[in-house]
PDB file of N, CA and C in Angstrom:
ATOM      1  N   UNK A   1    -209.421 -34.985  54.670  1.00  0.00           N
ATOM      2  CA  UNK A   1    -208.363 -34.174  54.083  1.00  0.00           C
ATOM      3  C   UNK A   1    -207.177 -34.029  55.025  1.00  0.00           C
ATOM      4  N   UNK A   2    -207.628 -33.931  56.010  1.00  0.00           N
ATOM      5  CA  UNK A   2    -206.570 -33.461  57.030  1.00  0.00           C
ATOM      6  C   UNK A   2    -205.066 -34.994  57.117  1.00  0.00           C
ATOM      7  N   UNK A   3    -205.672 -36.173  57.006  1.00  0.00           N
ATOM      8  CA  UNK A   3    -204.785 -37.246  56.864  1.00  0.00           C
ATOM      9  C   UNK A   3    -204.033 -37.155  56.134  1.00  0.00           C
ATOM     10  N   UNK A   4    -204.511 -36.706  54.906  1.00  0.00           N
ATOM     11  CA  UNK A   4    -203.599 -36.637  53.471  1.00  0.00           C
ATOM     12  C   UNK A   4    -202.467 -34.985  53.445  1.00  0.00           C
ATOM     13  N   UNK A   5    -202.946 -34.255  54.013  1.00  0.00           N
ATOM     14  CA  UNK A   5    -202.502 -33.411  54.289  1.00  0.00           C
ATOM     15  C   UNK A   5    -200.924 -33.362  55.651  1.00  0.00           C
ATOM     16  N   UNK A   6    -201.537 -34.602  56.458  1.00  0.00           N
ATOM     17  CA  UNK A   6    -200.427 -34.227  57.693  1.00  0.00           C
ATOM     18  C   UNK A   6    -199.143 -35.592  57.049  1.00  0.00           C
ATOM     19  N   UNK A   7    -199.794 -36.440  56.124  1.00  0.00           N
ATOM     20  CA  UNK A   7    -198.904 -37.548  55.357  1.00  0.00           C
ATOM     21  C   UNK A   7    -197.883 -36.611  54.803  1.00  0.00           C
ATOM     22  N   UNK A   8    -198.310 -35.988  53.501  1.00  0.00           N
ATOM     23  CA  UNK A   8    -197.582 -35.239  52.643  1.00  0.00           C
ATOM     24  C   UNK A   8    -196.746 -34.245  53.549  1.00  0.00           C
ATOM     25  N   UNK A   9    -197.292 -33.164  54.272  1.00  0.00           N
ATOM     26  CA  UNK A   9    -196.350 -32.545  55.327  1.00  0.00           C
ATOM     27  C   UNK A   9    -195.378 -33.101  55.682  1.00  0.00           C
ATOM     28  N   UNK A  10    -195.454 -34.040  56.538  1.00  0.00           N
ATOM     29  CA  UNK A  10    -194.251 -34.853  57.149  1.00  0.00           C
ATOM     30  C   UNK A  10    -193.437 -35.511  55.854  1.00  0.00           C
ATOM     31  N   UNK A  11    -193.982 -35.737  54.879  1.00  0.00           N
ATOM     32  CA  UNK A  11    -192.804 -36.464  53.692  1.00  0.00           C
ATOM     33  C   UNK A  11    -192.422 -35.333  53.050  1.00  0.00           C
ATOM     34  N   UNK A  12    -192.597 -33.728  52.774  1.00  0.00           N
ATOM     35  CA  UNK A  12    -191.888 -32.837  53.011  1.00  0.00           C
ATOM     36  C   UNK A  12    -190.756 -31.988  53.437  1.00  0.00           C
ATOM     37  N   UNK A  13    -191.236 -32.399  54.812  1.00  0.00           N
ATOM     38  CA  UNK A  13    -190.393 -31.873  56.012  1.00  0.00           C
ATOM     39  C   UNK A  13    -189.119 -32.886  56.400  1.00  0.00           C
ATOM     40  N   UNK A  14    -189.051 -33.971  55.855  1.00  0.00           N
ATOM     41  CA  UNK A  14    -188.055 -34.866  55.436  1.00  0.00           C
ATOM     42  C   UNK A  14    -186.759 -33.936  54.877  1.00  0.00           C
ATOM     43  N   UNK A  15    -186.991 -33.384  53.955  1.00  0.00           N
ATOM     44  CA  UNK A  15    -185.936 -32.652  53.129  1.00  0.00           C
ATOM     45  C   UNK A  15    -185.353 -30.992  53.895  1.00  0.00           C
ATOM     46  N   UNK A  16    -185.754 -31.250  54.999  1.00  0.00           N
ATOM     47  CA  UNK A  16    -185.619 -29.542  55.620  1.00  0.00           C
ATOM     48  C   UNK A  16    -185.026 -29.533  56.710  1.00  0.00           C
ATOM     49  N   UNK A  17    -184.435 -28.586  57.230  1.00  0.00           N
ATOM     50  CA  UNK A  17    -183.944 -28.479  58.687  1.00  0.00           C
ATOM     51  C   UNK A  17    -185.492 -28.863  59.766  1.00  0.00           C
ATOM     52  N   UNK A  18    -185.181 -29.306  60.677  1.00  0.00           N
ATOM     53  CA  UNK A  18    -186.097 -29.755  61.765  1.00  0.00           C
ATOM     54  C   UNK A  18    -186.163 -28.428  62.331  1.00  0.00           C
ATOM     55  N   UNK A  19    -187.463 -28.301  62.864  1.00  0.00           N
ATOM     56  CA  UNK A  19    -187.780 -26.754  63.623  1.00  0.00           C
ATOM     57  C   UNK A  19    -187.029 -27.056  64.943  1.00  0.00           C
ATOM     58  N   UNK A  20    -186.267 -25.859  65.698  1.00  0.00           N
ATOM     59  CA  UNK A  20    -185.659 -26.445  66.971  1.00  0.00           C
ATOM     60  C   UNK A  20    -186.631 -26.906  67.895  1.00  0.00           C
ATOM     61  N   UNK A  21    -185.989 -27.275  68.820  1.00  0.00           N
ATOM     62  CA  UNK A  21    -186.655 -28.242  69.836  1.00  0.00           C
ATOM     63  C   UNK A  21    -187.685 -27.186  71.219  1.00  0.00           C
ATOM     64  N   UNK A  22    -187.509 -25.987  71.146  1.00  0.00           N
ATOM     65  CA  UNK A  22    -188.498 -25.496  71.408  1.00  0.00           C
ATOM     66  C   UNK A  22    -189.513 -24.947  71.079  1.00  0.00           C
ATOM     67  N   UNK A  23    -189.288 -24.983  69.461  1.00  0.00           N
ATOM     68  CA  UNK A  23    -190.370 -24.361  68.357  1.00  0.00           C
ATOM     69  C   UNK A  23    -190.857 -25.788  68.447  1.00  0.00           C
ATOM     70  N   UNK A  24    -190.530 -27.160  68.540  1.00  0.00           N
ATOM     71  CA  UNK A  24    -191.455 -28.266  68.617  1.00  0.00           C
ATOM     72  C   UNK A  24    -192.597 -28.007  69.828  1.00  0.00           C
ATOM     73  N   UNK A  25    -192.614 -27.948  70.637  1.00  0.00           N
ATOM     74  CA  UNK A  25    -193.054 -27.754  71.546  1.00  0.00           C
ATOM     75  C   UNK A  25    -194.428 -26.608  71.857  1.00  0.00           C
ATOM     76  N   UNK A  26    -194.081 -25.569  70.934  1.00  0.00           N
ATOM     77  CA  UNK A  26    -195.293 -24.764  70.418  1.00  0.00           C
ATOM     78  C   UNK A  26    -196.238 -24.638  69.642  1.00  0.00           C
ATOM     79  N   UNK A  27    -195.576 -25.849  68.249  1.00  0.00           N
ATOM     80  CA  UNK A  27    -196.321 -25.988  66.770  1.00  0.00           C
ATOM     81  C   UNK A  27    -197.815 -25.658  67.552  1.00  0.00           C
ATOM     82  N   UNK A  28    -198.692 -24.959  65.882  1.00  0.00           N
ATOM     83  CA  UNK A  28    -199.418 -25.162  66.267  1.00  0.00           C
ATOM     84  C   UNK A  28    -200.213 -26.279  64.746  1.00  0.00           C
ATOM     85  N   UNK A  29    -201.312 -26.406  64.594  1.00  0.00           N
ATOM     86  CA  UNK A  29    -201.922 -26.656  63.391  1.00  0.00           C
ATOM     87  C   UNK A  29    -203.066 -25.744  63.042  1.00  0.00           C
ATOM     88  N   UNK A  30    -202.937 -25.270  62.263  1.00  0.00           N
ATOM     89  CA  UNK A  30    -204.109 -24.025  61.573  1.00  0.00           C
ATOM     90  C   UNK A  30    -205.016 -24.929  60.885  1.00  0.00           C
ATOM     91  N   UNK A  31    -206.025 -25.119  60.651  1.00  0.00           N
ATOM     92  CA  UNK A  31    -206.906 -25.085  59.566  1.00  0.00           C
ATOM     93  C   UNK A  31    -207.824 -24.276  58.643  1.00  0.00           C
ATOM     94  N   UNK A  32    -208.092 -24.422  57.480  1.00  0.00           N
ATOM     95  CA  UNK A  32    -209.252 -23.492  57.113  1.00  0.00           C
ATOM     96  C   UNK A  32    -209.601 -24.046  55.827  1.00  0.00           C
ATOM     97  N   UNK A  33    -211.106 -23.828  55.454  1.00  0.00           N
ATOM     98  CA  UNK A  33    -211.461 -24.606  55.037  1.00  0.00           C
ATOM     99  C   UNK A  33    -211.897 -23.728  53.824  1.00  0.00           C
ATOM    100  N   UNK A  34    -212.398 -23.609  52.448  1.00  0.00           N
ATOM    101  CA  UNK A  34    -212.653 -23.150  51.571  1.00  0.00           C
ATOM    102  C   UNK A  34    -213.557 -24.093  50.253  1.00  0.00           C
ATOM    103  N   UNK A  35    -214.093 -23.320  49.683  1.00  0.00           N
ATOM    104  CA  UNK A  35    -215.019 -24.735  48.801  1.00  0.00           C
ATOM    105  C   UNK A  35    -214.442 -24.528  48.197  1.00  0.00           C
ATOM    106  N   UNK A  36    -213.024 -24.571  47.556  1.00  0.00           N
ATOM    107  CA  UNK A  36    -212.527 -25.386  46.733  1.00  0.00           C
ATOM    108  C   UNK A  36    -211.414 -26.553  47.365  1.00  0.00           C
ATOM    109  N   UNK A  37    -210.908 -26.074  48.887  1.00  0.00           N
ATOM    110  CA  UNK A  37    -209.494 -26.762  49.464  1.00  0.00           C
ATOM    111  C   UNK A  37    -209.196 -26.453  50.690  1.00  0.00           C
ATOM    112  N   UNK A  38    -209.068 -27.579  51.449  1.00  0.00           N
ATOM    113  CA  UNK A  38    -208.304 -27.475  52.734  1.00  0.00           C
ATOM    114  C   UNK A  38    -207.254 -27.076  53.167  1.00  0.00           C
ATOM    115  N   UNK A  39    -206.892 -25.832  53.833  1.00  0.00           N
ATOM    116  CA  UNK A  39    -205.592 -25.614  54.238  1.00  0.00           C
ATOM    117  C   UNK A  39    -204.991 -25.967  55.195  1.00  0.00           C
ATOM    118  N   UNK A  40    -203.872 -26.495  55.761  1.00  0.00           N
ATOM    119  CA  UNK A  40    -203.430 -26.658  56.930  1.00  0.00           C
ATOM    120  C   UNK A  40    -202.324 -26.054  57.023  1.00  0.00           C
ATOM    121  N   UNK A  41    -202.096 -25.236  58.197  1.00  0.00           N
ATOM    122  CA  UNK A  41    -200.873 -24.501  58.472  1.00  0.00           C
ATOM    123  C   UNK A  41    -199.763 -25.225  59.673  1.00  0.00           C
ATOM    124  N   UNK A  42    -199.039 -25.607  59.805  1.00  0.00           N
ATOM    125  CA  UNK A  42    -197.985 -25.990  60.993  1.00  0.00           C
ATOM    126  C   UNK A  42    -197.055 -24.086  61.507  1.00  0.00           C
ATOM    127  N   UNK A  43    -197.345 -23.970  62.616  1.00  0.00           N
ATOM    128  CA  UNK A  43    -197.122 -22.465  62.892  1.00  0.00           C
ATOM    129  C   UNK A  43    -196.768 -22.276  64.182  1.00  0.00           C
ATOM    130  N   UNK A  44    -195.384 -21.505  64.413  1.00  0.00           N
ATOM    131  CA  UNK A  44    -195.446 -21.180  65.906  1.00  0.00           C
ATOM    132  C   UNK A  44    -195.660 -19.870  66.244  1.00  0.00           C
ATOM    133  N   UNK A  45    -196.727 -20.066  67.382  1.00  0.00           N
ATOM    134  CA  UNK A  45    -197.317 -18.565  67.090  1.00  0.00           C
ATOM    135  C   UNK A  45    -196.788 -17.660  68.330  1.00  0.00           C
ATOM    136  N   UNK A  46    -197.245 -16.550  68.240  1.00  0.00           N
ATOM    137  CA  UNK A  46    -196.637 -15.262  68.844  1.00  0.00           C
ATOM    138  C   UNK A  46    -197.709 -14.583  69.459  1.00  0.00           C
ATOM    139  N   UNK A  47    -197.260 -13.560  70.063  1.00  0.00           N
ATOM    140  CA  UNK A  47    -198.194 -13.169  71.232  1.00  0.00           C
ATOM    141  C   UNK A  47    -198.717 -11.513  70.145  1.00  0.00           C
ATOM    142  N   UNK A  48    -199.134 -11.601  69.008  1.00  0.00           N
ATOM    143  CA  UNK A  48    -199.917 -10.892  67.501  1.00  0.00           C
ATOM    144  C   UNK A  48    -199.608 -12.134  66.966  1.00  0.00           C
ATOM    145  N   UNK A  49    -201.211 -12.157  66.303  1.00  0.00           N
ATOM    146  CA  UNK A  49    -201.127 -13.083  65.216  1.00  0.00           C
ATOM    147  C   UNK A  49    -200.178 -13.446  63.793  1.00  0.00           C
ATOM    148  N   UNK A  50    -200.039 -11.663  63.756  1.00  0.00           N
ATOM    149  CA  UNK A  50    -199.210 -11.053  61.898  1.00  0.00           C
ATOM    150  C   UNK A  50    -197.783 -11.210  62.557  1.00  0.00           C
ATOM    151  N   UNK A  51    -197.833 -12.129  63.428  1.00  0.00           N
ATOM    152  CA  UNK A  51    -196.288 -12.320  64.173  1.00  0.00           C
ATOM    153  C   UNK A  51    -195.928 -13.991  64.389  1.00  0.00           C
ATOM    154  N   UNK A  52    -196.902 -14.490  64.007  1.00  0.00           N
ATOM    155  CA  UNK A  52    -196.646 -16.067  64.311  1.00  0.00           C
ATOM    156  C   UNK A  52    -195.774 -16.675  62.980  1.00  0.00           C
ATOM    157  N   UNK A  53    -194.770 -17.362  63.157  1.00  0.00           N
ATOM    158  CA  UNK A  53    -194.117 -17.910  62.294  1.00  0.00           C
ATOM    159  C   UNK A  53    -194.720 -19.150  61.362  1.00  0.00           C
ATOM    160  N   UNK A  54    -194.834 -19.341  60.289  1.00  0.00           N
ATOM    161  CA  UNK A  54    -195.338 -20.241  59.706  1.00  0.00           C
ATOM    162  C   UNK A  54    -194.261 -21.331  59.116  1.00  0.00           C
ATOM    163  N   UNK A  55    -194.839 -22.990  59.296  1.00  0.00           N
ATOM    164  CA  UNK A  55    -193.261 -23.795  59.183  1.00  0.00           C
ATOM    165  C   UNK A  55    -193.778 -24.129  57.705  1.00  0.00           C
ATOM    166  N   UNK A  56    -194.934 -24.640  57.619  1.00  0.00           N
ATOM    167  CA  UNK A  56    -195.832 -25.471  56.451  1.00  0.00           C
ATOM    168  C   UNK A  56    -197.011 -25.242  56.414  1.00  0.00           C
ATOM    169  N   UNK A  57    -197.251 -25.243  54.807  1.00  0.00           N
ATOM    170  CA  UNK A  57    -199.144 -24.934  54.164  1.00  0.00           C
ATOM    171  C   UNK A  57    -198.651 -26.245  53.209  1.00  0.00           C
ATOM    172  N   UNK A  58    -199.904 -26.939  53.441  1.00  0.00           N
ATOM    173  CA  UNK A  58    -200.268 -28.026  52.685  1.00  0.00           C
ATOM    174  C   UNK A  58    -202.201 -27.578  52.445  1.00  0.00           C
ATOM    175  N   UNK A  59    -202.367 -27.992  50.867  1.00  0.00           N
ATOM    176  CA  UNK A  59    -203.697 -27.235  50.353  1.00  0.00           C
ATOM    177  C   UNK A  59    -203.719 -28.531  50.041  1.00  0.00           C
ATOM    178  N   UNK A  60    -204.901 -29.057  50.739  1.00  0.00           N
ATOM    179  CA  UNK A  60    -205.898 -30.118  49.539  1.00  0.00           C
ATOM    180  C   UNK A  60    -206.919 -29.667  48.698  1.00  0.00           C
ATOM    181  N   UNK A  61    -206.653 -30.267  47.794  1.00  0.00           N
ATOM    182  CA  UNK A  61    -207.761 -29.577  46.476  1.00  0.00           C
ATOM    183  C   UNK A  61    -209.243 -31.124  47.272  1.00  0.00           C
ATOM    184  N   UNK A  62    -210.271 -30.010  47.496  1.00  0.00           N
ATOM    185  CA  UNK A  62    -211.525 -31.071  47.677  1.00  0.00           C
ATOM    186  C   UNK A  62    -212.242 -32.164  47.103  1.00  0.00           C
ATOM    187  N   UNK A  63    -211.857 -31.413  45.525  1.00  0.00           N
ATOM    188  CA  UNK A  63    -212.310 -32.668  44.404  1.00  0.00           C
ATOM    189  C   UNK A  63    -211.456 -33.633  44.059  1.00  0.00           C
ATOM    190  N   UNK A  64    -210.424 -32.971  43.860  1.00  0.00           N
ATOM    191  CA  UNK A  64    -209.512 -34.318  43.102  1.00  0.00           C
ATOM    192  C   UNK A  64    -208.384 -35.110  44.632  1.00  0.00           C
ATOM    193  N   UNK A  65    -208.832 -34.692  45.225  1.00  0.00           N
ATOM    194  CA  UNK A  65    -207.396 -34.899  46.741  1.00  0.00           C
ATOM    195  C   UNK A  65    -206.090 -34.709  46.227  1.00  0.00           C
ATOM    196  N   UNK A  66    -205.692 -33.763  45.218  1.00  0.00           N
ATOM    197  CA  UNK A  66    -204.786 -33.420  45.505  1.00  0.00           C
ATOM    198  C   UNK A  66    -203.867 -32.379  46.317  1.00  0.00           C
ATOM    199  N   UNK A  67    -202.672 -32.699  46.590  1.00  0.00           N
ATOM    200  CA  UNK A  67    -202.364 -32.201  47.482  1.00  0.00           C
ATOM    201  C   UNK A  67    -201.016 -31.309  47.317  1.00  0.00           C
ATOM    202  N   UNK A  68    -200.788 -30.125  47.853  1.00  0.00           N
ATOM    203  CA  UNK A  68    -199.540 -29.386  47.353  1.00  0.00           C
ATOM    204  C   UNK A  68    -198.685 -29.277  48.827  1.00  0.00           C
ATOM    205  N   UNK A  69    -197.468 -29.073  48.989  1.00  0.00           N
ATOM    206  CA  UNK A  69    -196.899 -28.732  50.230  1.00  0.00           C
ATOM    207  C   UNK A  69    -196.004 -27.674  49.969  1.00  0.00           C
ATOM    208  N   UNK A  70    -196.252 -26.450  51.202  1.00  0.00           N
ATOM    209  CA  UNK A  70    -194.904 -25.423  50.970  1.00  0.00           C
ATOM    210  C   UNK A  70    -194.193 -25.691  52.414  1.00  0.00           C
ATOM    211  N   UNK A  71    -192.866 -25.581  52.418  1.00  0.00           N
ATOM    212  CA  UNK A  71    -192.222 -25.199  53.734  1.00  0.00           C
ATOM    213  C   UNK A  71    -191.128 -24.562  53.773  1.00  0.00           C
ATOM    214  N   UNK A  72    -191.655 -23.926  54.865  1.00  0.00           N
ATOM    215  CA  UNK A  72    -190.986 -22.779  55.251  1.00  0.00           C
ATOM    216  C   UNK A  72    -189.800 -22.348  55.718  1.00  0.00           C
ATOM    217  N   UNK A  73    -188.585 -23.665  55.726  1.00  0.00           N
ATOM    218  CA  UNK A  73    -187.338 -23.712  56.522  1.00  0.00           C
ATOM    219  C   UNK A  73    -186.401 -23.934  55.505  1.00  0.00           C
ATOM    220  N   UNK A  74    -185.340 -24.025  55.816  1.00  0.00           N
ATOM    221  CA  UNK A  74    -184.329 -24.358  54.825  1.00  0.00           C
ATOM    222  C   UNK A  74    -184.026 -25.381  54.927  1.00  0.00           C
ATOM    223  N   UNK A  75    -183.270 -26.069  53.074  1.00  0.00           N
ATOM    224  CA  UNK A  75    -183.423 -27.647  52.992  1.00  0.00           C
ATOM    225  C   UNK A  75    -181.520 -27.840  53.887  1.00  0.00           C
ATOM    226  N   UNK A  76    -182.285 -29.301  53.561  1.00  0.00           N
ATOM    227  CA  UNK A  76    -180.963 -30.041  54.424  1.00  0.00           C
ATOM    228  C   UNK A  76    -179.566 -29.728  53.280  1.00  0.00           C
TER     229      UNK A  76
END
């Protein structure tokens, strides 16, 4: 899941402002897993969790591989 997940992300994040160049440097990748779908988070985090910035959630659905993307920046 996670392949299909970091594909779609990045063909996403195509259409958005680029996180600056020191928020590159921090990303993190979240996962979590659920029986119905994989989540992956792209996140720069903070020193509290309910404080870490989130860039992208991409959900794979387990059965069918499909895949949804949100992000979190503004488009180009």
């Amino acid at each position: 899941m996670e392949p299909v997940a970091k594909d779609a992300t990045f063909e996403a994040l195509k259409a958005h402002m680029p996180p600056s160049h020191e928020d590159k440097k921090t990303l993190v990748l979240g996962k979590m897993l659920t029986d119905e779908a994989g989540i992956f988070e792209l996140y720069v985090p903070a020193d509290r969790p309910q404080d870490a910035r989130v860039i992208s959630r991409a959900t794979v659905n387990r059965t069918t591989g499909q895949v949804a993307v949100e992000v979190f920046l503004p488009r180009l």
